[in-house]
PDB file of N, CA and C in Angstrom:
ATOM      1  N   UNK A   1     -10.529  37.309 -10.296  1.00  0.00           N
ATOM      2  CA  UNK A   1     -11.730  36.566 -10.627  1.00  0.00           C
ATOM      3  C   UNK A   1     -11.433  35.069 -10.677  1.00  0.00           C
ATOM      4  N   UNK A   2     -10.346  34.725 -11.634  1.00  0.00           N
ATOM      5  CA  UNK A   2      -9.964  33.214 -11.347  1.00  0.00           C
ATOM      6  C   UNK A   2      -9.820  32.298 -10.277  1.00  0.00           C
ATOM      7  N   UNK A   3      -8.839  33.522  -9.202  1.00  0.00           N
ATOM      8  CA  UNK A   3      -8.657  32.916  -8.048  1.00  0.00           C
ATOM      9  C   UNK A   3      -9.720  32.660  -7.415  1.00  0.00           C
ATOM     10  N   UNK A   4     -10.747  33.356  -7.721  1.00  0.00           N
ATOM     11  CA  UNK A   4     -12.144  33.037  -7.017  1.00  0.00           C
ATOM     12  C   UNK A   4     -12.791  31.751  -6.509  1.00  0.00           C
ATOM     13  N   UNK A   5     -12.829  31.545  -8.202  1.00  0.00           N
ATOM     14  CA  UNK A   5     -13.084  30.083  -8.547  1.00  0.00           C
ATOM     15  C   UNK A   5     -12.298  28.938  -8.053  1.00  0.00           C
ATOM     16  N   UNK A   6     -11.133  29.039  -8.598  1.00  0.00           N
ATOM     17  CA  UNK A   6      -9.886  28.135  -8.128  1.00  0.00           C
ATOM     18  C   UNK A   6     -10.325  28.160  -6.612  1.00  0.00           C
ATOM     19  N   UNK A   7      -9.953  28.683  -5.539  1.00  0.00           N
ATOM     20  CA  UNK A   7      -9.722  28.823  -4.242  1.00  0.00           C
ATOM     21  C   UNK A   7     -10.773  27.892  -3.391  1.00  0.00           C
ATOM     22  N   UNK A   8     -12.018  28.327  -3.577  1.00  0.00           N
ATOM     23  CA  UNK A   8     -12.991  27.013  -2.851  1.00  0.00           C
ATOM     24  C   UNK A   8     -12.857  25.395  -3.792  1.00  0.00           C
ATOM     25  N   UNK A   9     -12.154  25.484  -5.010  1.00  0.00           N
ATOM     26  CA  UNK A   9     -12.432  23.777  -5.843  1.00  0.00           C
ATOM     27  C   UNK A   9     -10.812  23.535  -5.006  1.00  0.00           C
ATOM     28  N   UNK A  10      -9.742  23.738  -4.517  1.00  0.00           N
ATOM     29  CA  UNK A  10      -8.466  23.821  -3.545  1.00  0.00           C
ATOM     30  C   UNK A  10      -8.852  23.198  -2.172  1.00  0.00           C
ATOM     31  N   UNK A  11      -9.718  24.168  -1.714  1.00  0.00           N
ATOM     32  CA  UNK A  11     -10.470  24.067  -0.426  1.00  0.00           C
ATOM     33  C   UNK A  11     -11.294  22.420  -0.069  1.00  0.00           C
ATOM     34  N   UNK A  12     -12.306  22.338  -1.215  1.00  0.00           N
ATOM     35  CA  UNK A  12     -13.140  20.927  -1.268  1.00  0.00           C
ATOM     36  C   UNK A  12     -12.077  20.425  -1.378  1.00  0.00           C
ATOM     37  N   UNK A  13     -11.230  20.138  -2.524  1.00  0.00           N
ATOM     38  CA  UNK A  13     -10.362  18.967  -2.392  1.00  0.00           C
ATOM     39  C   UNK A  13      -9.405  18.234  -1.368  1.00  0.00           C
ATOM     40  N   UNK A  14      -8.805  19.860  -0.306  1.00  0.00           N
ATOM     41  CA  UNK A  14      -8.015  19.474   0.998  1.00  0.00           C
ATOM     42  C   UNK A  14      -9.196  18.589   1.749  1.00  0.00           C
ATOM     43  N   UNK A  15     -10.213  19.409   1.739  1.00  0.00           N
ATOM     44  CA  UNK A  15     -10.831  18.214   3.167  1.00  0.00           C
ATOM     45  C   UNK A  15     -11.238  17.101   2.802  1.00  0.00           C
ATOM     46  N   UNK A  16     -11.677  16.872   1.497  1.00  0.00           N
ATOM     47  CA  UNK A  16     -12.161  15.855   1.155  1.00  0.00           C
ATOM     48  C   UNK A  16     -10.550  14.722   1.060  1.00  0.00           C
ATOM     49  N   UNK A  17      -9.559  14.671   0.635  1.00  0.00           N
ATOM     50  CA  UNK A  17      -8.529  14.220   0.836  1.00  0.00           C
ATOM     51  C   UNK A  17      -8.185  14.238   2.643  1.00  0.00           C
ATOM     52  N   UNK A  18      -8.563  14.959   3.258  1.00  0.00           N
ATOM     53  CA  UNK A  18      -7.954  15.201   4.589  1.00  0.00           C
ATOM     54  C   UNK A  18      -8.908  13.747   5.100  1.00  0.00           C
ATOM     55  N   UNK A  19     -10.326  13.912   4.885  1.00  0.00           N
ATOM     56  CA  UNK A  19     -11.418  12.366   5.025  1.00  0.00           C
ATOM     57  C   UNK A  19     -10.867  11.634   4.769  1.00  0.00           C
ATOM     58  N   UNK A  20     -10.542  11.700   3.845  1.00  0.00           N
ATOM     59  CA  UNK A  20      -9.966   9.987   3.243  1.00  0.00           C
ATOM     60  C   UNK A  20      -8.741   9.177   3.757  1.00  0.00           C
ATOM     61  N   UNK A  21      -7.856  10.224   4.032  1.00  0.00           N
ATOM     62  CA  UNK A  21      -6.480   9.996   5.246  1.00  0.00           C
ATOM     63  C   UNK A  21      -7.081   9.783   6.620  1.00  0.00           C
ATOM     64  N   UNK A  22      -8.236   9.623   7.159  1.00  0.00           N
ATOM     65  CA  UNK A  22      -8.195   9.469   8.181  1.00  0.00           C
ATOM     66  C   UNK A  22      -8.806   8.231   8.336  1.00  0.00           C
ATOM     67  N   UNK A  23      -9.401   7.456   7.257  1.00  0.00           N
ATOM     68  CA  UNK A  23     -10.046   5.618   7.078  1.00  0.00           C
ATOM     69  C   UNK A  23      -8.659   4.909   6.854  1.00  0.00           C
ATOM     70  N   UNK A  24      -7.531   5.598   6.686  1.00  0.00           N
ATOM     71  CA  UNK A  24      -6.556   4.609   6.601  1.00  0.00           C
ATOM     72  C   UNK A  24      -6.301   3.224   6.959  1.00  0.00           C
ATOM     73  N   UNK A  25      -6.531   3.481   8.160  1.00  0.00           N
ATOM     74  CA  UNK A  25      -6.234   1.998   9.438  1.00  0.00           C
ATOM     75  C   UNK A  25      -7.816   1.088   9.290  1.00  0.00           C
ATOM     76  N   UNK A  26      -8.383   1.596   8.401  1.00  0.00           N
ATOM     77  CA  UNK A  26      -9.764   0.347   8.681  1.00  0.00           C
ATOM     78  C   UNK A  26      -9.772  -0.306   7.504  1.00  0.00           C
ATOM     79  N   UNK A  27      -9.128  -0.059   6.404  1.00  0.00           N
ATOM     80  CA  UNK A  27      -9.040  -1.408   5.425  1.00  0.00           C
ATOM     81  C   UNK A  27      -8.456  -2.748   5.661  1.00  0.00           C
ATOM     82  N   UNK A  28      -6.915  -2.154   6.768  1.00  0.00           N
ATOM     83  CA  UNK A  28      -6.423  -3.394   7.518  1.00  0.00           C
ATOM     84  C   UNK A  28      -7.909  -4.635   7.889  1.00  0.00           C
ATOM     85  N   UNK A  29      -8.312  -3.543   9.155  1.00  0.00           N
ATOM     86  CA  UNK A  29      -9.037  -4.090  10.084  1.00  0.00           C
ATOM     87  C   UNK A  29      -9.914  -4.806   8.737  1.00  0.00           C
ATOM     88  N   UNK A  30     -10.918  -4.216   7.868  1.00  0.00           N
ATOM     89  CA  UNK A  30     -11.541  -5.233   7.033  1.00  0.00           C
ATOM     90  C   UNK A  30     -11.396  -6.076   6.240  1.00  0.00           C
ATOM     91  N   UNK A  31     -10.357  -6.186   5.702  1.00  0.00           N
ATOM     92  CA  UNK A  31      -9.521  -7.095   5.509  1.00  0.00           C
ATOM     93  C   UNK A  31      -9.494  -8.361   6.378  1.00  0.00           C
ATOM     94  N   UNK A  32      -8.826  -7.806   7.438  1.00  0.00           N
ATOM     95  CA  UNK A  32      -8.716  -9.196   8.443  1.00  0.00           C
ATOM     96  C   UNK A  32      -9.747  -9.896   8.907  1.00  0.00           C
ATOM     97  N   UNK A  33     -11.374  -8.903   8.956  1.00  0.00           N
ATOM     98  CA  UNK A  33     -12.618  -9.572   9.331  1.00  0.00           C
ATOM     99  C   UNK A  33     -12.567 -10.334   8.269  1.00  0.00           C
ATOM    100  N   UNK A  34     -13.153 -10.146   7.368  1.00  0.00           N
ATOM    101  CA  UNK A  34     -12.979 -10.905   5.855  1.00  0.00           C
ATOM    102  C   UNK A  34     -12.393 -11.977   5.811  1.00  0.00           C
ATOM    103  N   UNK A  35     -11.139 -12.215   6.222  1.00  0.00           N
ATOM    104  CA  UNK A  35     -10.088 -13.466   6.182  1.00  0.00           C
ATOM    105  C   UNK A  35     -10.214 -14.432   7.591  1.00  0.00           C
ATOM    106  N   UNK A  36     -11.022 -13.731   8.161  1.00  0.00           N
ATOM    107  CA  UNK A  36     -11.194 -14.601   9.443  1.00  0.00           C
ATOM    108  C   UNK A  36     -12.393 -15.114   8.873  1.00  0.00           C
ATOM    109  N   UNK A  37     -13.709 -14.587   8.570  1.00  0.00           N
ATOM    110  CA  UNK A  37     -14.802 -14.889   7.936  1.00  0.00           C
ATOM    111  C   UNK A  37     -14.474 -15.825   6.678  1.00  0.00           C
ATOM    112  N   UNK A  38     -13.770 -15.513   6.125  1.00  0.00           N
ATOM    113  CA  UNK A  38     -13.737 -16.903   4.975  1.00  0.00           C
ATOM    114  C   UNK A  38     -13.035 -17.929   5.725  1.00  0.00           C
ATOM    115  N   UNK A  39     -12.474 -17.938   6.697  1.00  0.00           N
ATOM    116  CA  UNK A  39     -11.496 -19.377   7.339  1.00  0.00           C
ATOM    117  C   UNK A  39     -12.466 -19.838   8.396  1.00  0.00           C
ATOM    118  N   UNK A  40     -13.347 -19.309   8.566  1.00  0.00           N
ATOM    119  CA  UNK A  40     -14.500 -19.891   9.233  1.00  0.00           C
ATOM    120  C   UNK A  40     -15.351 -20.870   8.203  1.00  0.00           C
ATOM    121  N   UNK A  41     -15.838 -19.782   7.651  1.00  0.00           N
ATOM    122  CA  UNK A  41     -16.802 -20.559   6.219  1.00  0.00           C
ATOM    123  C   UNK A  41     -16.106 -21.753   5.875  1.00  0.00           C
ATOM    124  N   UNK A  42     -14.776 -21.536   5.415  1.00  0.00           N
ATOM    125  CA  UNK A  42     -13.811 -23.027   5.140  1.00  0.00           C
ATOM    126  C   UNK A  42     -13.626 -23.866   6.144  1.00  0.00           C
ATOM    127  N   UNK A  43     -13.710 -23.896   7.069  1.00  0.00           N
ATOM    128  CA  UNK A  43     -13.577 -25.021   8.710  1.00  0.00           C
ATOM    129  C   UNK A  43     -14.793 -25.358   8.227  1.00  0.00           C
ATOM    130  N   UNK A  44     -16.062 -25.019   8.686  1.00  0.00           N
ATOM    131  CA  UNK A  44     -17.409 -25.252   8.336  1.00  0.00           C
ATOM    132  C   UNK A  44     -17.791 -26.215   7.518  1.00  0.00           C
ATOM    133  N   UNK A  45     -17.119 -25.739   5.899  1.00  0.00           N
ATOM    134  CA  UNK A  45     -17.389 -26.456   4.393  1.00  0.00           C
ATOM    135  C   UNK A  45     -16.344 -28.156   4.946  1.00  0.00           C
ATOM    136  N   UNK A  46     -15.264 -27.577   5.527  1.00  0.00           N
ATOM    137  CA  UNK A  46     -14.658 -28.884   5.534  1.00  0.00           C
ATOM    138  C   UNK A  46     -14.737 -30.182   6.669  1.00  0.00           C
ATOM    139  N   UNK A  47     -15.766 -29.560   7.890  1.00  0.00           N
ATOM    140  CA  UNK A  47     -15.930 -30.291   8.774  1.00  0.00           C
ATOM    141  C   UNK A  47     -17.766 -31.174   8.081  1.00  0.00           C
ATOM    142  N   UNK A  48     -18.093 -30.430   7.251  1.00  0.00           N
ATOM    143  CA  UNK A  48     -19.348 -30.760   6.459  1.00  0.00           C
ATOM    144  C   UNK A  48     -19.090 -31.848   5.698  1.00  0.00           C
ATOM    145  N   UNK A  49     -18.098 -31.273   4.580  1.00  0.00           N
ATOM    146  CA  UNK A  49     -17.600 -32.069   4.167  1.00  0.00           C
ATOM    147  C   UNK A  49     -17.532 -33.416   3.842  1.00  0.00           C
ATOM    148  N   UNK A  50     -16.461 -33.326   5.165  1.00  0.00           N
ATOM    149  CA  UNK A  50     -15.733 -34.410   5.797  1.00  0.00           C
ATOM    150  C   UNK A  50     -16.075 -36.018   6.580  1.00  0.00           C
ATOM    151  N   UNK A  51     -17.859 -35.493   6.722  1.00  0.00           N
ATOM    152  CA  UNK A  51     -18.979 -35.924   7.825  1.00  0.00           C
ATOM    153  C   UNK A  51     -19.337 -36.992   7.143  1.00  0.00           C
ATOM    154  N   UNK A  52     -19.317 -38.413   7.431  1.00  0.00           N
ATOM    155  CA  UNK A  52     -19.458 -39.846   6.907  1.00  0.00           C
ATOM    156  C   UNK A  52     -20.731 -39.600   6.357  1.00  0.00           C
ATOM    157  N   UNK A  53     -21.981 -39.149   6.782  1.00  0.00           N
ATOM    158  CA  UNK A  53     -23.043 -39.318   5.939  1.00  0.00           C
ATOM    159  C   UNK A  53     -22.924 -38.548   4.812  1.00  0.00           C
ATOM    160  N   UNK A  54     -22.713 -37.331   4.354  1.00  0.00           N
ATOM    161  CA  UNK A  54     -22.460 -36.643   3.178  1.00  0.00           C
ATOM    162  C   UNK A  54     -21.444 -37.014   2.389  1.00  0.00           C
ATOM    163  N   UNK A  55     -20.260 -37.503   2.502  1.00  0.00           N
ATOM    164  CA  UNK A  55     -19.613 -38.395   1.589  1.00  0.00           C
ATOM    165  C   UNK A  55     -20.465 -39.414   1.406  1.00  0.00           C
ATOM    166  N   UNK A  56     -21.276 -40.183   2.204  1.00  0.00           N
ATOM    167  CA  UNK A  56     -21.911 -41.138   1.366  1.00  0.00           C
ATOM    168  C   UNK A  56     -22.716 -40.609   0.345  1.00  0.00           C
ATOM    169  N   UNK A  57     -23.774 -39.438   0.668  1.00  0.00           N
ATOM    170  CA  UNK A  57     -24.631 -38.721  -0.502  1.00  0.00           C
ATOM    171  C   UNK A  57     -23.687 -38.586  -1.821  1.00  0.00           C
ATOM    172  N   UNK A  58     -22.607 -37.680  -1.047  1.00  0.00           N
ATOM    173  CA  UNK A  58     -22.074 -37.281  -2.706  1.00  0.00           C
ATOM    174  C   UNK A  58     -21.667 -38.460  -3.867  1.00  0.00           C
ATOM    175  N   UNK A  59     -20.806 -39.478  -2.646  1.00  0.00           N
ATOM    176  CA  UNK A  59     -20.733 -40.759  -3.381  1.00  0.00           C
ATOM    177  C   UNK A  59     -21.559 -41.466  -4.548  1.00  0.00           C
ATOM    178  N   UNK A  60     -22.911 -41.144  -4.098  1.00  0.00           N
ATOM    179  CA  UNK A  60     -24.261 -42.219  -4.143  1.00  0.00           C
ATOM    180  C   UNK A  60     -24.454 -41.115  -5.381  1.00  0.00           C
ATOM    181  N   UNK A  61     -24.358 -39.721  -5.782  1.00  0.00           N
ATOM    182  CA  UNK A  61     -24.948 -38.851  -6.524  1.00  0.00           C
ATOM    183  C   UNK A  61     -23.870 -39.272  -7.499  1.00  0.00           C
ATOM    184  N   UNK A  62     -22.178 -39.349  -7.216  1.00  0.00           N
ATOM    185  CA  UNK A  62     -21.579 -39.370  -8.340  1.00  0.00           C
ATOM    186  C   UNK A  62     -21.570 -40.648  -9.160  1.00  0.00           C
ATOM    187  N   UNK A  63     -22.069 -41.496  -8.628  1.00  0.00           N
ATOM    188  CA  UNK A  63     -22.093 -42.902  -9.086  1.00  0.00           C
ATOM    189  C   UNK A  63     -23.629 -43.147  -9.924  1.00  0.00           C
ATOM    190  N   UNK A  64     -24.418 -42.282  -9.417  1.00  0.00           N
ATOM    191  CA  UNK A  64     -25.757 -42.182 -10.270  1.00  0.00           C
ATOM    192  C   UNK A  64     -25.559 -41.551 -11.376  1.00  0.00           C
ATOM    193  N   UNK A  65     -24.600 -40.302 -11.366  1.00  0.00           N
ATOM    194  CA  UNK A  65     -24.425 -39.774 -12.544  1.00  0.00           C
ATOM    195  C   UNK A  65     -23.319 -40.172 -13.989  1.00  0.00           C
ATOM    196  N   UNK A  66     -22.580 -41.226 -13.519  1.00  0.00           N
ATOM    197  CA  UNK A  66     -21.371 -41.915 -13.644  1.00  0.00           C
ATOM    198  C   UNK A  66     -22.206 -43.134 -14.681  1.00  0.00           C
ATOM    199  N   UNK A  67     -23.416 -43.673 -14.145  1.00  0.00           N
ATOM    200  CA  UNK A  67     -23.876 -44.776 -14.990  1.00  0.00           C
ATOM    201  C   UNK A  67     -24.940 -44.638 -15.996  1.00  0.00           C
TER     202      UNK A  67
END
């Protein structure tokens, strides 16, 4: 009678573990989208940045807030 029970909660757990061994190799891969995607976003923020008219804004904002 035990084994009954036991034997299919054995069963779910192999395949469901057997699923999960087989996404192995795509955390890499998302990972690396991710890190390419934030070093984009950061080129972006820093070519923005960097851009003579928006240093003048920020300039002009910190000096308003400064006095």
């Amino acid at each position: 009678m035990l084994t009954s029970l036991v034997r299919p909660i054995g069963d779910r757990i192999r395949r469901l573990t057997h699923r999960l061994r087989g996404d192995a190799g795509m955390n890499t891969a998302e990972y690396a989208v991710g890190t390419l995607a934030a070093v984009a976003f950061a080129a972006v923020l820093l070519k923005v940045l960097t851009s003579p008219n928006i240093q003048k804004a920020l300039t002009e904002i910190i000096e308003r807030a400064l006095k």
